[in-house]
PDBML (XML) file of the C-alpha atoms, coordinates in Angstrom:
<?xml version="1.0" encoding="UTF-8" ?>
<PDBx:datablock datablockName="MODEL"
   xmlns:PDBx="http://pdbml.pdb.org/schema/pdbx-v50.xsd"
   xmlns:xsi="http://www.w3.org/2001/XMLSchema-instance"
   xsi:schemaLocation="http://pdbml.pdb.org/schema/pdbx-v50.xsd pdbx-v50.xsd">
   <PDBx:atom_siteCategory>
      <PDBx:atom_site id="1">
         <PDBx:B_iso_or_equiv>0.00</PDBx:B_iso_or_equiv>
         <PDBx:Cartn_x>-5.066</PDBx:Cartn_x>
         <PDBx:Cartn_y>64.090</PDBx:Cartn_y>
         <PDBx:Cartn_z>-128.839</PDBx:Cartn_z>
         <PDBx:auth_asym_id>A</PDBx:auth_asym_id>
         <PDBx:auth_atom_id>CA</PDBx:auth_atom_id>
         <PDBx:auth_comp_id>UNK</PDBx:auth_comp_id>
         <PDBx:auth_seq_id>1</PDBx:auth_seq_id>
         <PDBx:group_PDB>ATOM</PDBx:group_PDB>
         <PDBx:label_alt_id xsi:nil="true" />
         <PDBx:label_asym_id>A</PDBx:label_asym_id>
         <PDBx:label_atom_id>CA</PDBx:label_atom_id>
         <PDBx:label_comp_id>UNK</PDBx:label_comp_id>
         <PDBx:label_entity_id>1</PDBx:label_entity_id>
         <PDBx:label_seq_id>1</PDBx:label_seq_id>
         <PDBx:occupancy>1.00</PDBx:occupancy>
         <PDBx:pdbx_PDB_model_num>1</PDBx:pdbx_PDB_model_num>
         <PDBx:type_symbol>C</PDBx:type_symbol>
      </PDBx:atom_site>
      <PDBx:atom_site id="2">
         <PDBx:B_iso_or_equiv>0.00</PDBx:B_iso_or_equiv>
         <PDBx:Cartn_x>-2.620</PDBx:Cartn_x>
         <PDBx:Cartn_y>66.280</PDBx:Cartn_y>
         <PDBx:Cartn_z>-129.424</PDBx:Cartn_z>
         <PDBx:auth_asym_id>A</PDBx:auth_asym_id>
         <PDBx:auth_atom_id>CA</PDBx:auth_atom_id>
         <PDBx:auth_comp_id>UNK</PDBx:auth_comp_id>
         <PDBx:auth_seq_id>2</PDBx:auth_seq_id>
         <PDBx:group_PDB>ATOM</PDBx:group_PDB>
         <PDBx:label_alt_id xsi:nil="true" />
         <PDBx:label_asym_id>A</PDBx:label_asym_id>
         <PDBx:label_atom_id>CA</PDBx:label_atom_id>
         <PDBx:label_comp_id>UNK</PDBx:label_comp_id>
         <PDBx:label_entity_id>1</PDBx:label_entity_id>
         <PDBx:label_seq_id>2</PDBx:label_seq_id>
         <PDBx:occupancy>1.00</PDBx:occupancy>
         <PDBx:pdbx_PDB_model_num>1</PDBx:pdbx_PDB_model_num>
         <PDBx:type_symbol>C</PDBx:type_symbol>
      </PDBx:atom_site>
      <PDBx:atom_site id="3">
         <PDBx:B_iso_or_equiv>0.00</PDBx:B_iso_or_equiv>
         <PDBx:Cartn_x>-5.319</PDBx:Cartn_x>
         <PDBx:Cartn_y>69.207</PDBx:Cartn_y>
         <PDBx:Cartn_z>-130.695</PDBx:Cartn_z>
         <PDBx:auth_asym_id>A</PDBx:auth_asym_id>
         <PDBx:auth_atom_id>CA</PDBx:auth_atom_id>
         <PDBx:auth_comp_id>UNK</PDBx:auth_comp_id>
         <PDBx:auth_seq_id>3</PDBx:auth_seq_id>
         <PDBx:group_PDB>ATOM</PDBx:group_PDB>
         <PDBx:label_alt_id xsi:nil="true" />
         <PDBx:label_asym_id>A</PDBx:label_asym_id>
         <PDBx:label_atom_id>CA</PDBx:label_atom_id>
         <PDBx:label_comp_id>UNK</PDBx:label_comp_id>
         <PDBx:label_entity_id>1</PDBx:label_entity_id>
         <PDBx:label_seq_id>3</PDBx:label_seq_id>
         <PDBx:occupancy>1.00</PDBx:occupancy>
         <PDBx:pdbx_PDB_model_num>1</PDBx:pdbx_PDB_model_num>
         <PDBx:type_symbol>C</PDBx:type_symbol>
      </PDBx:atom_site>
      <PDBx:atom_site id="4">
         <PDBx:B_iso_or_equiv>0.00</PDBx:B_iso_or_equiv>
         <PDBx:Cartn_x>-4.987</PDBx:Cartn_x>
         <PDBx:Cartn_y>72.946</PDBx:Cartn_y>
         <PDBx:Cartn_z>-130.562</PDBx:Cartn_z>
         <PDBx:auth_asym_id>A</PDBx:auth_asym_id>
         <PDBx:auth_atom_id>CA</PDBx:auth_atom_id>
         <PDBx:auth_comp_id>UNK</PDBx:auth_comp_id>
         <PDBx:auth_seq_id>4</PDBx:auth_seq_id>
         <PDBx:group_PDB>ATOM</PDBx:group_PDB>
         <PDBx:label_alt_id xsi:nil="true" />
         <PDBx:label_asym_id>A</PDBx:label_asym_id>
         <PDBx:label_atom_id>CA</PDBx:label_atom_id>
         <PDBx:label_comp_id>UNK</PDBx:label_comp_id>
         <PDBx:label_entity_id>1</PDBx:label_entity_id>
         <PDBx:label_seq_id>4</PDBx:label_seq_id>
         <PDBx:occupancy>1.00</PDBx:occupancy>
         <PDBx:pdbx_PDB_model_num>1</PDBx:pdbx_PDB_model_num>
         <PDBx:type_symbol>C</PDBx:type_symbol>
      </PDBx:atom_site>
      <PDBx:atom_site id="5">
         <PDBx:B_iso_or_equiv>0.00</PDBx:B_iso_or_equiv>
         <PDBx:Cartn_x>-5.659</PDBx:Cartn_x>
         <PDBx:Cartn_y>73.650</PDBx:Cartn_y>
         <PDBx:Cartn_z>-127.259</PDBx:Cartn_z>
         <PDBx:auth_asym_id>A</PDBx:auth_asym_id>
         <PDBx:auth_atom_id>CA</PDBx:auth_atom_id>
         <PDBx:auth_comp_id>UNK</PDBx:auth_comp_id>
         <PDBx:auth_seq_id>5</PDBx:auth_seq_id>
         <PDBx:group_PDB>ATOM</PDBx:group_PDB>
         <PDBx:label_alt_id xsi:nil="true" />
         <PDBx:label_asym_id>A</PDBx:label_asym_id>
         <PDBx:label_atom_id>CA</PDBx:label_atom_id>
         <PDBx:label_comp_id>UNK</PDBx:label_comp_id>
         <PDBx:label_entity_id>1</PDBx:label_entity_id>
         <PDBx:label_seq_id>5</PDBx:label_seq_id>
         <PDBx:occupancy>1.00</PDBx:occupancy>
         <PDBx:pdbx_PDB_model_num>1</PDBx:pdbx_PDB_model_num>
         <PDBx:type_symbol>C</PDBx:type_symbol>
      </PDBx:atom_site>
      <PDBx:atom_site id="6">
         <PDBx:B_iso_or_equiv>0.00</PDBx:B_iso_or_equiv>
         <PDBx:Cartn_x>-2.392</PDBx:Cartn_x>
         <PDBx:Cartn_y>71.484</PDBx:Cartn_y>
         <PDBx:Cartn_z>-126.899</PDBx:Cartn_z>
         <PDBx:auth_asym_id>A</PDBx:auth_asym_id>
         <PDBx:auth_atom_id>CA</PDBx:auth_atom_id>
         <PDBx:auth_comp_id>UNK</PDBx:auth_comp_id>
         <PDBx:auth_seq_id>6</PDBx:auth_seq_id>
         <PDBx:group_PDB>ATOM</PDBx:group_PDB>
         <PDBx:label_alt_id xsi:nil="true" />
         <PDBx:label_asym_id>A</PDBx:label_asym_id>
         <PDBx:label_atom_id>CA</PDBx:label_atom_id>
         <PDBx:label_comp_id>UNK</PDBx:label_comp_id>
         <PDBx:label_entity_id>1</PDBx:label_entity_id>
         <PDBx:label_seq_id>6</PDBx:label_seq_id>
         <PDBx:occupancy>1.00</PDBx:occupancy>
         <PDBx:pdbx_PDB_model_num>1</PDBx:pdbx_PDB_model_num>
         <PDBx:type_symbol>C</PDBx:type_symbol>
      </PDBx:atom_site>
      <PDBx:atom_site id="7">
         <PDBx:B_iso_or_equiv>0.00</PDBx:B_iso_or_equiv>
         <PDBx:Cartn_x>-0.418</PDBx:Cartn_x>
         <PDBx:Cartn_y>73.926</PDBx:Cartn_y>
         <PDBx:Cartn_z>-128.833</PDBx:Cartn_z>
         <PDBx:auth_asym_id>A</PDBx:auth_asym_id>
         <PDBx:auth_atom_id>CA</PDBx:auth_atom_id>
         <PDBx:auth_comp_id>UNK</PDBx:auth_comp_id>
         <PDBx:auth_seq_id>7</PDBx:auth_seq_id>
         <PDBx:group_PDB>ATOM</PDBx:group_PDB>
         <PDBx:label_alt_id xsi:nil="true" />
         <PDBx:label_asym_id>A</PDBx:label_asym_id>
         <PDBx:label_atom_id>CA</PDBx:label_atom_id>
         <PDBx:label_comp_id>UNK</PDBx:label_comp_id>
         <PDBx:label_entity_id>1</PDBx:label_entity_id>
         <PDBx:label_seq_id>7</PDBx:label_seq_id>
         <PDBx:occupancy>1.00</PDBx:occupancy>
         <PDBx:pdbx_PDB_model_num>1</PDBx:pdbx_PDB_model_num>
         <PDBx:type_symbol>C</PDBx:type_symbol>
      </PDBx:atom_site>
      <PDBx:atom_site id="8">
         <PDBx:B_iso_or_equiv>0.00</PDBx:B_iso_or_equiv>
         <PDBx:Cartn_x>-1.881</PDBx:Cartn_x>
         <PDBx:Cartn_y>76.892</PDBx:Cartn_y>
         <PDBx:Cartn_z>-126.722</PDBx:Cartn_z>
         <PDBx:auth_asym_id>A</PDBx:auth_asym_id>
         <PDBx:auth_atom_id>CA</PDBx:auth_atom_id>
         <PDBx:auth_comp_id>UNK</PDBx:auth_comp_id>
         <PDBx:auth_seq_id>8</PDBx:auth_seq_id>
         <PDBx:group_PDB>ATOM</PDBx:group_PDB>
         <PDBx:label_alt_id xsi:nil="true" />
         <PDBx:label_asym_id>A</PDBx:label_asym_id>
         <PDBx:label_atom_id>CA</PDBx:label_atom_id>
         <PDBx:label_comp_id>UNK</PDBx:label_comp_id>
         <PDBx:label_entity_id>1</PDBx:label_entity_id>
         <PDBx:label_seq_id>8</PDBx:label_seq_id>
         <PDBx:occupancy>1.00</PDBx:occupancy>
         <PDBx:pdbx_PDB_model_num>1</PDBx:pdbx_PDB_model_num>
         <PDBx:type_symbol>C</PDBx:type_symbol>
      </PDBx:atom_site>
      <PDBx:atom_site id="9">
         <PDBx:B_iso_or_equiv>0.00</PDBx:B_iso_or_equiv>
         <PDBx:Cartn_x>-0.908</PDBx:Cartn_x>
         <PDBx:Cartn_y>75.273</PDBx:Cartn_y>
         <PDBx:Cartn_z>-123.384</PDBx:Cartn_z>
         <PDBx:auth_asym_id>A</PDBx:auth_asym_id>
         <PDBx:auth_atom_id>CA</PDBx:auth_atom_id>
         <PDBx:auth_comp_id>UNK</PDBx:auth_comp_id>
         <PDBx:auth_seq_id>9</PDBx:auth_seq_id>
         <PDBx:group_PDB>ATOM</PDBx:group_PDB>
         <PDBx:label_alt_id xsi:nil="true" />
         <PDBx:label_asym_id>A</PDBx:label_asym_id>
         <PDBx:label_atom_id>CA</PDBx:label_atom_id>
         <PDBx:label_comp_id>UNK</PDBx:label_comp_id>
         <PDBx:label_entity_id>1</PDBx:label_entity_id>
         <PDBx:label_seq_id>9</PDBx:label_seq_id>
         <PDBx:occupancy>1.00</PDBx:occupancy>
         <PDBx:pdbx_PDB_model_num>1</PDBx:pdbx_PDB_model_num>
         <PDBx:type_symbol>C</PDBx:type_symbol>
      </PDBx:atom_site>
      <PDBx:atom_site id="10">
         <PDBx:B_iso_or_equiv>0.00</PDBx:B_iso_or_equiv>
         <PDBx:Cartn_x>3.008</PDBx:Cartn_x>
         <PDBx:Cartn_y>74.884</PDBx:Cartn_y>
         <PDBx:Cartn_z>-124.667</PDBx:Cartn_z>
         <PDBx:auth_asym_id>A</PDBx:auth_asym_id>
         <PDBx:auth_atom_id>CA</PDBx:auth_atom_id>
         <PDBx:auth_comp_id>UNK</PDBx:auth_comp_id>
         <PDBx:auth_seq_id>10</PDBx:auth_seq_id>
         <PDBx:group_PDB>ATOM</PDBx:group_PDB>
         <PDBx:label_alt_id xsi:nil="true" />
         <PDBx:label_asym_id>A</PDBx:label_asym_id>
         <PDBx:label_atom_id>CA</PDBx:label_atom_id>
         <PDBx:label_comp_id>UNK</PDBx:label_comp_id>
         <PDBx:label_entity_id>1</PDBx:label_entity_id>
         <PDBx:label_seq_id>10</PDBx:label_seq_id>
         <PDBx:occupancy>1.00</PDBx:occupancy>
         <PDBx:pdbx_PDB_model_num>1</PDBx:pdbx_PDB_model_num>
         <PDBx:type_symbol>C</PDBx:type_symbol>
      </PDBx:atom_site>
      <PDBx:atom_site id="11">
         <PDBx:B_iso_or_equiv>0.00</PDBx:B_iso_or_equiv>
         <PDBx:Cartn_x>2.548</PDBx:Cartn_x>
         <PDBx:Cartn_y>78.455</PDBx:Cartn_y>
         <PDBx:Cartn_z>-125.458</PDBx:Cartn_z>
         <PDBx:auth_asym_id>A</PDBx:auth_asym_id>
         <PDBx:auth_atom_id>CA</PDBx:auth_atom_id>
         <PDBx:auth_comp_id>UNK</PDBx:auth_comp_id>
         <PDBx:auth_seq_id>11</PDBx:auth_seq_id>
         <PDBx:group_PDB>ATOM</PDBx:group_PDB>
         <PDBx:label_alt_id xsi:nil="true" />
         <PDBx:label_asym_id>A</PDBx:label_asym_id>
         <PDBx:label_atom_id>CA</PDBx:label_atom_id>
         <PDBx:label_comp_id>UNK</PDBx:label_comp_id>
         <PDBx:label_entity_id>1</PDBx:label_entity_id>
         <PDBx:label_seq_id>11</PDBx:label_seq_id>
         <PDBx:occupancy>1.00</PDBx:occupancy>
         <PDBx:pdbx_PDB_model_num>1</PDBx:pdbx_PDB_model_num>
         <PDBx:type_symbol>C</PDBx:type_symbol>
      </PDBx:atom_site>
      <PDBx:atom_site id="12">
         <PDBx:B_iso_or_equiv>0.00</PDBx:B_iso_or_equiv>
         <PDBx:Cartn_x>1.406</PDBx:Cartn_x>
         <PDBx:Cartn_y>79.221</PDBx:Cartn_y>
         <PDBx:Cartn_z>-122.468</PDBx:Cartn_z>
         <PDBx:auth_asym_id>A</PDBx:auth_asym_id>
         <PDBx:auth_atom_id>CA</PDBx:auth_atom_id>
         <PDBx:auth_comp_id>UNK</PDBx:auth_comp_id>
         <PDBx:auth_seq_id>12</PDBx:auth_seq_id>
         <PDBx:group_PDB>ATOM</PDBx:group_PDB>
         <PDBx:label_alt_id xsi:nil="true" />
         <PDBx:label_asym_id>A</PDBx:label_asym_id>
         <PDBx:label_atom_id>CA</PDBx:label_atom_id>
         <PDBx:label_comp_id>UNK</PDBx:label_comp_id>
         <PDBx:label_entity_id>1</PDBx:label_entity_id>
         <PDBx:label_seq_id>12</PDBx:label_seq_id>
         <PDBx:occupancy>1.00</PDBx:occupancy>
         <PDBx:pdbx_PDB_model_num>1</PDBx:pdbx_PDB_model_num>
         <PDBx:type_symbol>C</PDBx:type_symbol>
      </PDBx:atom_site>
      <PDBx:atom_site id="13">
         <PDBx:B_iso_or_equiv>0.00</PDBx:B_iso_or_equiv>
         <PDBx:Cartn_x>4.714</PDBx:Cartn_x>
         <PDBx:Cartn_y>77.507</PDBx:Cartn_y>
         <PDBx:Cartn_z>-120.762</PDBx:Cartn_z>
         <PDBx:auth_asym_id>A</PDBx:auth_asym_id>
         <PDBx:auth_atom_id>CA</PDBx:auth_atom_id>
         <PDBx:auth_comp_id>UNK</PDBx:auth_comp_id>
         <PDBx:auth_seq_id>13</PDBx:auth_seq_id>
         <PDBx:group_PDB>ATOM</PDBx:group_PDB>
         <PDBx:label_alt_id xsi:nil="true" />
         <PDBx:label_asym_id>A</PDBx:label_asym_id>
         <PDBx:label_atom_id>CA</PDBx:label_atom_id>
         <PDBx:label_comp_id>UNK</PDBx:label_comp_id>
         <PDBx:label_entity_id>1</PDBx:label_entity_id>
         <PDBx:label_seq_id>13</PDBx:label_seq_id>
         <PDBx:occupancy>1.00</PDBx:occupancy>
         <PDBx:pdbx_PDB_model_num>1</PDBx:pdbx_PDB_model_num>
         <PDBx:type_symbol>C</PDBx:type_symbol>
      </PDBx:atom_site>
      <PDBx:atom_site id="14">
         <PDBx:B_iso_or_equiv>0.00</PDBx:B_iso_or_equiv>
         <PDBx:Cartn_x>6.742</PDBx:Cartn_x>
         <PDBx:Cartn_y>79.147</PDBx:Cartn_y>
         <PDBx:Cartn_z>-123.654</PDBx:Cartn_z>
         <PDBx:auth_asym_id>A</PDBx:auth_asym_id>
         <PDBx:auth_atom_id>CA</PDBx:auth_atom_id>
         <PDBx:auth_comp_id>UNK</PDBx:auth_comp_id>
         <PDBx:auth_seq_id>14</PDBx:auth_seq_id>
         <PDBx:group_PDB>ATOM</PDBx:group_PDB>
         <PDBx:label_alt_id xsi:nil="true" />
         <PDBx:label_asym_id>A</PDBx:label_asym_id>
         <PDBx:label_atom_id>CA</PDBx:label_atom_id>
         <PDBx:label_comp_id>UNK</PDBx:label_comp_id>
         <PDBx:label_entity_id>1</PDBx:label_entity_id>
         <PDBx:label_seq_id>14</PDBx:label_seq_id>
         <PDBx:occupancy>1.00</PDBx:occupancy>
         <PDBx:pdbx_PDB_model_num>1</PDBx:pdbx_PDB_model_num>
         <PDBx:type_symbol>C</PDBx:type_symbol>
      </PDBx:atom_site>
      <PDBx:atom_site id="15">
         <PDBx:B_iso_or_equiv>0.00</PDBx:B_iso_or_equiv>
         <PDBx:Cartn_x>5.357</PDBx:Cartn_x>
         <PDBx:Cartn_y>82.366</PDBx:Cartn_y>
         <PDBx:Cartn_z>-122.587</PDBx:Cartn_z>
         <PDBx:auth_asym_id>A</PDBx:auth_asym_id>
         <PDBx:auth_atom_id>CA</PDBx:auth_atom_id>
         <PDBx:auth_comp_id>UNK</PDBx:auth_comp_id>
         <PDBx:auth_seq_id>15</PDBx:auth_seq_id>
         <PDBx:group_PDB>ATOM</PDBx:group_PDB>
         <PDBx:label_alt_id xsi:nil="true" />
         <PDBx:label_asym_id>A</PDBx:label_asym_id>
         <PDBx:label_atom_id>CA</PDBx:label_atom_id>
         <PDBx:label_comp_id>UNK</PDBx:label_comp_id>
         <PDBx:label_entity_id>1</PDBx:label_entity_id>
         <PDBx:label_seq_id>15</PDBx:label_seq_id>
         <PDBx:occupancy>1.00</PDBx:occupancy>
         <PDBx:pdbx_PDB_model_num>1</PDBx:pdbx_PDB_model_num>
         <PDBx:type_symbol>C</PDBx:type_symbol>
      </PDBx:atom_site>
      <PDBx:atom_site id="16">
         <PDBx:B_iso_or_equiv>0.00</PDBx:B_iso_or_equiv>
         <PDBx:Cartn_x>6.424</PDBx:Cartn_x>
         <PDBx:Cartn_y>82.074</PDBx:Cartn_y>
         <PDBx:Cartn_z>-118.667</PDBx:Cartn_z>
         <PDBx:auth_asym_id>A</PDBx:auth_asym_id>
         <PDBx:auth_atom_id>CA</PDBx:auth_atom_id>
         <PDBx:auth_comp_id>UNK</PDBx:auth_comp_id>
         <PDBx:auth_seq_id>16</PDBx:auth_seq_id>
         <PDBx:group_PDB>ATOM</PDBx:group_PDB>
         <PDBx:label_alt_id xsi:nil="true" />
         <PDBx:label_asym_id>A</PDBx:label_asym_id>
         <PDBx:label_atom_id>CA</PDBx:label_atom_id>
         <PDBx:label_comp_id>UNK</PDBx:label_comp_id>
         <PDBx:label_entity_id>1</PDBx:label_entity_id>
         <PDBx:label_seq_id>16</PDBx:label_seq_id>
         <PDBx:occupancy>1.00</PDBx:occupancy>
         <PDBx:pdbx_PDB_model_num>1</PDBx:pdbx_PDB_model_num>
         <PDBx:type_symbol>C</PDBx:type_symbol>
      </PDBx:atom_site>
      <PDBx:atom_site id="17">
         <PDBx:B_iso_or_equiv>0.00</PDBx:B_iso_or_equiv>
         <PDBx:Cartn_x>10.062</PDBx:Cartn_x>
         <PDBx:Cartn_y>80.492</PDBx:Cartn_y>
         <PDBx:Cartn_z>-119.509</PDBx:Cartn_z>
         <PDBx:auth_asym_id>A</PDBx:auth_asym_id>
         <PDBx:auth_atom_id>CA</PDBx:auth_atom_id>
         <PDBx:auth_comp_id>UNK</PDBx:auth_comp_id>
         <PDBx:auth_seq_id>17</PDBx:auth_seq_id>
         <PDBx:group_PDB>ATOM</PDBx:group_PDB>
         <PDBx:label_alt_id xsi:nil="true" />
         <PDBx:label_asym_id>A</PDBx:label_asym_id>
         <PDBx:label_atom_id>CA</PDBx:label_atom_id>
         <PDBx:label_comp_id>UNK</PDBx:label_comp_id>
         <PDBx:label_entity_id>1</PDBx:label_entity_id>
         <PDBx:label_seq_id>17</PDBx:label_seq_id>
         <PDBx:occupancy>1.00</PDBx:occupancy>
         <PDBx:pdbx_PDB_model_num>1</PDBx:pdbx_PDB_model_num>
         <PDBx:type_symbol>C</PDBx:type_symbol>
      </PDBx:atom_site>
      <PDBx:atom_site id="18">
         <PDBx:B_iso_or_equiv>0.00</PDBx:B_iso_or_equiv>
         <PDBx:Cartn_x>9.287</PDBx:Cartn_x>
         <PDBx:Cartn_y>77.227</PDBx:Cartn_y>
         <PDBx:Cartn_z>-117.805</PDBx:Cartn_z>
         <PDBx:auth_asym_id>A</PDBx:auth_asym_id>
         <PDBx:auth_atom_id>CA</PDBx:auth_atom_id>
         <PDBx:auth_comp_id>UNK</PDBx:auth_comp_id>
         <PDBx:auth_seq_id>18</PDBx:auth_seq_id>
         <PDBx:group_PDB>ATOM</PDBx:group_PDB>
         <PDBx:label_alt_id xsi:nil="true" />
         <PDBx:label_asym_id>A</PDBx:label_asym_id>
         <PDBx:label_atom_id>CA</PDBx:label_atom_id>
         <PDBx:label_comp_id>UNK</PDBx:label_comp_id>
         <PDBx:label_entity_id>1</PDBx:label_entity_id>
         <PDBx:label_seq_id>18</PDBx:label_seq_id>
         <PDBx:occupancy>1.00</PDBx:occupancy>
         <PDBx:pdbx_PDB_model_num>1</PDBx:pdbx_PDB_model_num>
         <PDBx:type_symbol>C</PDBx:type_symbol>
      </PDBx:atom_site>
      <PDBx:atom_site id="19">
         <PDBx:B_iso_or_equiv>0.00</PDBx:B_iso_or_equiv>
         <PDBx:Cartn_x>11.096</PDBx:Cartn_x>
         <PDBx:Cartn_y>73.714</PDBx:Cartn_y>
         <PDBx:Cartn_z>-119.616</PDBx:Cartn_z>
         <PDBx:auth_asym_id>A</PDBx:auth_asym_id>
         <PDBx:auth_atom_id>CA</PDBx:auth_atom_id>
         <PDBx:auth_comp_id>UNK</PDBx:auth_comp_id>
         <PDBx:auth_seq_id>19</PDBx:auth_seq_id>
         <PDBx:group_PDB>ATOM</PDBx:group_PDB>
         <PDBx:label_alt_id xsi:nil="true" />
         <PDBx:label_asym_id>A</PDBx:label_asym_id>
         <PDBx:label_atom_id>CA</PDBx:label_atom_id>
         <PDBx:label_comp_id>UNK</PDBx:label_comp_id>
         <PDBx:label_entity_id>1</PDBx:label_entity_id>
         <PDBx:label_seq_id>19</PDBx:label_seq_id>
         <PDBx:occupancy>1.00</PDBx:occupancy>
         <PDBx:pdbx_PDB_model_num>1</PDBx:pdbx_PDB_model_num>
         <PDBx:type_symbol>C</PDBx:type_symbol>
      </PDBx:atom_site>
      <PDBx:atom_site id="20">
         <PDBx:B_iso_or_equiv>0.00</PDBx:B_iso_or_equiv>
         <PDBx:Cartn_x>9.386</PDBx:Cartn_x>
         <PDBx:Cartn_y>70.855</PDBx:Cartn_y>
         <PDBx:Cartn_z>-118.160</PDBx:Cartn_z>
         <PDBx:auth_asym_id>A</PDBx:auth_asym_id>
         <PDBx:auth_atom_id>CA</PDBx:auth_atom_id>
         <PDBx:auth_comp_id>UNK</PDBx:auth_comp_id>
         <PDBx:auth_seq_id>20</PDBx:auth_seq_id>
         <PDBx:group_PDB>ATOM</PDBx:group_PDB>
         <PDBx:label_alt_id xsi:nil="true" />
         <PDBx:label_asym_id>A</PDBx:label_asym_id>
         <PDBx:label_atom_id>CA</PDBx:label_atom_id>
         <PDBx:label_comp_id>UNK</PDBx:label_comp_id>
         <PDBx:label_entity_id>1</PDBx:label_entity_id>
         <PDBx:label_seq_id>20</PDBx:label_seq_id>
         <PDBx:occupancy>1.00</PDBx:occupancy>
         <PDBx:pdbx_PDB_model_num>1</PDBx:pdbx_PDB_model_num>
         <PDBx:type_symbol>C</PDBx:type_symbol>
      </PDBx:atom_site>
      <PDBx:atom_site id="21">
         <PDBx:B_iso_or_equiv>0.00</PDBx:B_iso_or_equiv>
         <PDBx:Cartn_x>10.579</PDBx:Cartn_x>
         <PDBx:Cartn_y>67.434</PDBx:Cartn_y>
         <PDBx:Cartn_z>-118.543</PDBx:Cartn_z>
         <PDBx:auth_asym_id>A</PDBx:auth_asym_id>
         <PDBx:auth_atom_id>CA</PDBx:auth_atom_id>
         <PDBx:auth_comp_id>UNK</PDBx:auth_comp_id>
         <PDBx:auth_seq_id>21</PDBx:auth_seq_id>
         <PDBx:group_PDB>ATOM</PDBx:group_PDB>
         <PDBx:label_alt_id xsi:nil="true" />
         <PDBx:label_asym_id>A</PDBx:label_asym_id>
         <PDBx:label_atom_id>CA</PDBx:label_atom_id>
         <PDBx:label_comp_id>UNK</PDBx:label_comp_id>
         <PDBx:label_entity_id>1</PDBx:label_entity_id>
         <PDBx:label_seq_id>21</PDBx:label_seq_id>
         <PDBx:occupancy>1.00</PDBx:occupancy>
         <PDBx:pdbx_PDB_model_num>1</PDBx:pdbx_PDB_model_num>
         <PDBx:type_symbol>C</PDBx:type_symbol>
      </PDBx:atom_site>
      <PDBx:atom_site id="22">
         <PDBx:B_iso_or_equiv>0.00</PDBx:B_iso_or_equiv>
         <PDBx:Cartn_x>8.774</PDBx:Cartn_x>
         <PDBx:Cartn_y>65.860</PDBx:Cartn_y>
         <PDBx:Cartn_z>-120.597</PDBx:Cartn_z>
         <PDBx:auth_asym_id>A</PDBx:auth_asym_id>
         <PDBx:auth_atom_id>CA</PDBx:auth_atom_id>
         <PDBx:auth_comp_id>UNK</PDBx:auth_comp_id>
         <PDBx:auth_seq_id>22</PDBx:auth_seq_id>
         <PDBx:group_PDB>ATOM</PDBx:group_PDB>
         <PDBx:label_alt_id xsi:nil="true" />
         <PDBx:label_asym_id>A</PDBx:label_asym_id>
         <PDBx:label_atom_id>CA</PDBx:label_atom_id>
         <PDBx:label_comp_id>UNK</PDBx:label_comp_id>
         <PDBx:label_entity_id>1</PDBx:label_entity_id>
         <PDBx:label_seq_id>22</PDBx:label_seq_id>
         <PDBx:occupancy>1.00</PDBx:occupancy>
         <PDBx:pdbx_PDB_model_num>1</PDBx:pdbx_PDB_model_num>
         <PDBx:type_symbol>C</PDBx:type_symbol>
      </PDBx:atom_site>
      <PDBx:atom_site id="23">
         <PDBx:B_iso_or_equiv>0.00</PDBx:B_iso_or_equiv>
         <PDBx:Cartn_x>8.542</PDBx:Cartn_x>
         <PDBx:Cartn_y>61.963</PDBx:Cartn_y>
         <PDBx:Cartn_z>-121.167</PDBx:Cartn_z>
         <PDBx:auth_asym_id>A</PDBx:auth_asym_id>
         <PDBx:auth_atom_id>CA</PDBx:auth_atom_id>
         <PDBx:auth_comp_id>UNK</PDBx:auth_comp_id>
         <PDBx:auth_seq_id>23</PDBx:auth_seq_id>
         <PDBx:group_PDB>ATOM</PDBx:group_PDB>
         <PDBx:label_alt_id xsi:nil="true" />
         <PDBx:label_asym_id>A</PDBx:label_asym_id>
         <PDBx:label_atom_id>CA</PDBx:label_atom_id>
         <PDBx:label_comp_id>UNK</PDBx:label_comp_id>
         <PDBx:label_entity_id>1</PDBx:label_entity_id>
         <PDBx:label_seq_id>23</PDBx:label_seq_id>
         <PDBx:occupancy>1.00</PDBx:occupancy>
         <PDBx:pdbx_PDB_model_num>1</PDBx:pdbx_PDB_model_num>
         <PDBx:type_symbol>C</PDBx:type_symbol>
      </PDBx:atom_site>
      <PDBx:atom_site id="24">
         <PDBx:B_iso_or_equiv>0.00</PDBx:B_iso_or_equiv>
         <PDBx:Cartn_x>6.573</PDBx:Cartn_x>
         <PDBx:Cartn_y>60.194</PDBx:Cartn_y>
         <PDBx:Cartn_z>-123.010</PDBx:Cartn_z>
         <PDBx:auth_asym_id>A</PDBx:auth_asym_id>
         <PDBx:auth_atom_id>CA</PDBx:auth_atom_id>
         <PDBx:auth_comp_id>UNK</PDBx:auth_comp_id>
         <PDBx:auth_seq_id>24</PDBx:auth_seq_id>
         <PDBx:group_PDB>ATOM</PDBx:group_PDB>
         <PDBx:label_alt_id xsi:nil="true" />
         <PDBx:label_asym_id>A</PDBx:label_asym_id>
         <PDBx:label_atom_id>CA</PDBx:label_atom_id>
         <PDBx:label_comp_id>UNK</PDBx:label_comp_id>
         <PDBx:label_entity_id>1</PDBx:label_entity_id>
         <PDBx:label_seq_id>24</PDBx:label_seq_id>
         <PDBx:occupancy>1.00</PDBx:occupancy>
         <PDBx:pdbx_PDB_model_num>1</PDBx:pdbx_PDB_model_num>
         <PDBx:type_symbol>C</PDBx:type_symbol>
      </PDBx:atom_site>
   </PDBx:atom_siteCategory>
</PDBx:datablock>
């Protein structure tokens, strides 16, 4: 969990502007 392709896909929704909301 939680591995580096985790950090690529929030860059990937960094990259495009989108903020999703995010719970638990």
């Amino acid at each position: 969990l939680n591995g580096p392709s985790t950090t690529e896909v929030e860059a990937f929704y960094f990259e495009m502007g989108v903020d999703l909301a995010v719970e638990d």
